[in-house]
Protein backbone atom coordinates (compact mmCIF):
# COMPACT_ATOMS: atom_id res chain seq x y z
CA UNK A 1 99.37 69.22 83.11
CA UNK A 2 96.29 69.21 81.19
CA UNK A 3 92.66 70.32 83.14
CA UNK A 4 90.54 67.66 84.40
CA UNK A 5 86.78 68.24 83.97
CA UNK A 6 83.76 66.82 86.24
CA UNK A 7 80.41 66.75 85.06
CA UNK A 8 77.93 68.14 87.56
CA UNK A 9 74.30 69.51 86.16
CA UNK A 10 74.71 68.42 83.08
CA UNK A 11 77.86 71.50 83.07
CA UNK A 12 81.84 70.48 82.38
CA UNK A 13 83.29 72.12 85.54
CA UNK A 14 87.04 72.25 85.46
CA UNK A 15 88.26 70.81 88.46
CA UNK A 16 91.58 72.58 90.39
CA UNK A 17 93.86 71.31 92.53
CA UNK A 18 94.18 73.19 96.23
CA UNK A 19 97.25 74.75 95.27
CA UNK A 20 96.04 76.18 91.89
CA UNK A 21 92.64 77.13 93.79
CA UNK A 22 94.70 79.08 96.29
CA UNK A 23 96.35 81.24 93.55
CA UNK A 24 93.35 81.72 92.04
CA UNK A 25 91.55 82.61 95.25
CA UNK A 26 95.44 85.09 96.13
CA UNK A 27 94.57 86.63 92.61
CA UNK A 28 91.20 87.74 93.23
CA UNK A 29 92.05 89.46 96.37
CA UNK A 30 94.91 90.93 95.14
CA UNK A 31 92.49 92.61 91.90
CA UNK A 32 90.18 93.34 94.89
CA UNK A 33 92.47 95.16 97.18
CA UNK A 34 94.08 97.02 94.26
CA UNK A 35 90.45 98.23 93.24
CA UNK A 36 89.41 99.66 96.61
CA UNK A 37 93.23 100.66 97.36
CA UNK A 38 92.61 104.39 96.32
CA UNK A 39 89.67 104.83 98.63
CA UNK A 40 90.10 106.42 101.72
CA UNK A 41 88.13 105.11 105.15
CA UNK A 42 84.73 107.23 105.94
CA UNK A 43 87.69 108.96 108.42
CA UNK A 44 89.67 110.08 105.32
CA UNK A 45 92.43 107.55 106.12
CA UNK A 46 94.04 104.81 104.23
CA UNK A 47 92.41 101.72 105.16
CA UNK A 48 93.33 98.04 104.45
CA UNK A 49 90.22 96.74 103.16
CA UNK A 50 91.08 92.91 102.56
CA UNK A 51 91.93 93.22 106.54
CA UNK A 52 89.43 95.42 108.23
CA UNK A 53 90.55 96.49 111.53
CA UNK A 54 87.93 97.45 113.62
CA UNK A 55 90.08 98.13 116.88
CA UNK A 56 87.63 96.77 119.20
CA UNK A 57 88.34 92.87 120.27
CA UNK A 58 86.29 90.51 118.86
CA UNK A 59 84.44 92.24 116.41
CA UNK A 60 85.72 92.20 112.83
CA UNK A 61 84.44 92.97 109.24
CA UNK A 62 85.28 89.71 107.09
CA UNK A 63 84.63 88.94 103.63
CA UNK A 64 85.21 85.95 101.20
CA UNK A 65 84.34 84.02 98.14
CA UNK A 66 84.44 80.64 97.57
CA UNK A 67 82.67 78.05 94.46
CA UNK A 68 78.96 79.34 95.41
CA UNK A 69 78.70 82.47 96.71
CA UNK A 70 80.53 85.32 98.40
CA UNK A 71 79.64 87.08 101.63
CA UNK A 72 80.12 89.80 103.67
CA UNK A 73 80.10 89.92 107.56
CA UNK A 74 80.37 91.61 110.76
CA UNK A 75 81.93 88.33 113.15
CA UNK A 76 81.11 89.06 116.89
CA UNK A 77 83.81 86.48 118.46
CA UNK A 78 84.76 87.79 122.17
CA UNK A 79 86.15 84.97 124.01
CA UNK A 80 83.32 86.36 127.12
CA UNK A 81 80.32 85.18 126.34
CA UNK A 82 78.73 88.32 128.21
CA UNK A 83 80.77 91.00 125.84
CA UNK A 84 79.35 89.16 122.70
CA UNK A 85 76.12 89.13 123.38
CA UNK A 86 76.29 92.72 124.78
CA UNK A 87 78.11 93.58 121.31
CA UNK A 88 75.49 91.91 119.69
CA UNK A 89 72.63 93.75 121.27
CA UNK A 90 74.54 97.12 120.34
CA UNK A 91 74.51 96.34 117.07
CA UNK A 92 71.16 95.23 117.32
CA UNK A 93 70.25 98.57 119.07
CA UNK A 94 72.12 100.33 116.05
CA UNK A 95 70.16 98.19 113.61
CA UNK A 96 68.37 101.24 111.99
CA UNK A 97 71.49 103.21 111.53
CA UNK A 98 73.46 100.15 110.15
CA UNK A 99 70.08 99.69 107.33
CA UNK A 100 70.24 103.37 106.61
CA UNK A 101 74.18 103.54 106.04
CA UNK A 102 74.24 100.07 103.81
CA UNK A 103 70.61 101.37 102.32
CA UNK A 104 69.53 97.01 102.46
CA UNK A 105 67.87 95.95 105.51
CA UNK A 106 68.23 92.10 104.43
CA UNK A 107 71.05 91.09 105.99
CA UNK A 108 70.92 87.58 108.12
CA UNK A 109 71.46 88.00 112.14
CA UNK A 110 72.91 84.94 113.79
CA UNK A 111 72.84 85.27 117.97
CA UNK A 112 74.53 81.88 118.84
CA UNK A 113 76.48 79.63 116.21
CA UNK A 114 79.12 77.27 116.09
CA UNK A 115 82.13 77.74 114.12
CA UNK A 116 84.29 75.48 112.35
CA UNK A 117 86.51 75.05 115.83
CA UNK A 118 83.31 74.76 117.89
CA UNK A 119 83.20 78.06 119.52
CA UNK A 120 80.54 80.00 119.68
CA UNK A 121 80.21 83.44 117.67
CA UNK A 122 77.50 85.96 116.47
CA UNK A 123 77.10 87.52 113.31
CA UNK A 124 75.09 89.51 110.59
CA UNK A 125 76.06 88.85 107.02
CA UNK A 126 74.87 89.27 103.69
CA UNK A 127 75.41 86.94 100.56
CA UNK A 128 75.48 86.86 97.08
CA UNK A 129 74.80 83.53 96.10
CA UNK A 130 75.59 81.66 92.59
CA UNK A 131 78.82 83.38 91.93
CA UNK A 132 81.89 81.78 91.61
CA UNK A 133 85.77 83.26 92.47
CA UNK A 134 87.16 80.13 90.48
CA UNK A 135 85.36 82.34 87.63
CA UNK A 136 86.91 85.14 86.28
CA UNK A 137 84.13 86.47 84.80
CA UNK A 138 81.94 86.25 87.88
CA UNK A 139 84.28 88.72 90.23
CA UNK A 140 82.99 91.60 88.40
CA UNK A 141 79.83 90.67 90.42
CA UNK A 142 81.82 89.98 93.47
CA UNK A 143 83.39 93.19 93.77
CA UNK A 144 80.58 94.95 92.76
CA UNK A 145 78.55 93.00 95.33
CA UNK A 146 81.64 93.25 98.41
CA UNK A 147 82.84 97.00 97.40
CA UNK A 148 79.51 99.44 98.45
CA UNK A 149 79.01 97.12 101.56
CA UNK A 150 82.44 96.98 103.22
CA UNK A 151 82.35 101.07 102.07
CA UNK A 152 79.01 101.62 104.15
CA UNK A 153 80.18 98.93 107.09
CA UNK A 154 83.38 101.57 107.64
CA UNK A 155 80.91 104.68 107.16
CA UNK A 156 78.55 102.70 110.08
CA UNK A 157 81.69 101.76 112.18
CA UNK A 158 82.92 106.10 111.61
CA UNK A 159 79.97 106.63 114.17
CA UNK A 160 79.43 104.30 115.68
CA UNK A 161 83.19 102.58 117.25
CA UNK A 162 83.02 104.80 120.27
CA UNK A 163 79.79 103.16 122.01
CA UNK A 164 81.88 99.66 121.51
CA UNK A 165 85.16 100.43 123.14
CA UNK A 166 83.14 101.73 126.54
């Protein structure tokens, strides 16, 4: 089946179907986690970096990349209110150790938001905005942007896990 094109700002956009958007999306994270495969955690372990596993409950390290932008994130989600807002003030607490490690001090802090279920989270992210994973030619950018950051967010997490799983 032939490509359908939209016109949006004056640009021909193709337009996907979900399914074909899916393997599109699969690709991309498959060329991503090939790319950081060799690397070794801050530890000197092998790491699964599409699937960060922090170890502590509730806080994770996500990433994605979608039509607009891609971001990076640390997702406070403890079910106890109590634990993710004391998580959150750690972190906060660590907040010149996590700018020194990532060398940006930009990043967005969210203390309360709702999620696309309705439950409340906290997190700090970063974004890189006018990039698209539908583009092949943007996830250069993408990995270039994702890569160093995730890198530095294991470094941070190397010294700092052990204050989170008191």
């Amino acid at each position: 089946m032939g490509t359908l094109y939209a016109v949006s700002c004056s640009f021909l956009l193709p337009m996907y179907t979900r399914e074909e958007i899916s393997k599109i999306k699969q690709s991309f994270w498959a060329a991503f986690g090939s790319y950081m495969k060799p690397i070794q955690s801050a530890d000197g372990l092998p790491v699964t970096w599409l699937n960060y596993k922090t170890g502590v409950n509730g806080i994770s390290f996500k990433m994605d990349a979608d039509r607009d932008h891609a971001i990076i994130l640390i997702s406070l989600s403890h079910k106890d209110p109590e634990t993710r807002q004391s998580h959150y003030q750690q972190f906060n607490q660590l907040q010149p150790m996590l700018w020194e490690v990532l060398k940006e001090d930009d990043w967005t802090w969210k203390e309360n938001e709702m999620d696309w279920f309705g439950k409340t989270t906290s997190s700090i992210s970063k974004m890189l905005e006018n990039v698209n994973v539908l583009r092949q030619s943007d996830w250069p950018a993408i990995i270039s942007f994702l890569k160093p950051r995730i890198i530095a967010l294991d470094e941070f997490w190397s010294m700092t896990k052990p204050a989170f799983e008191q």
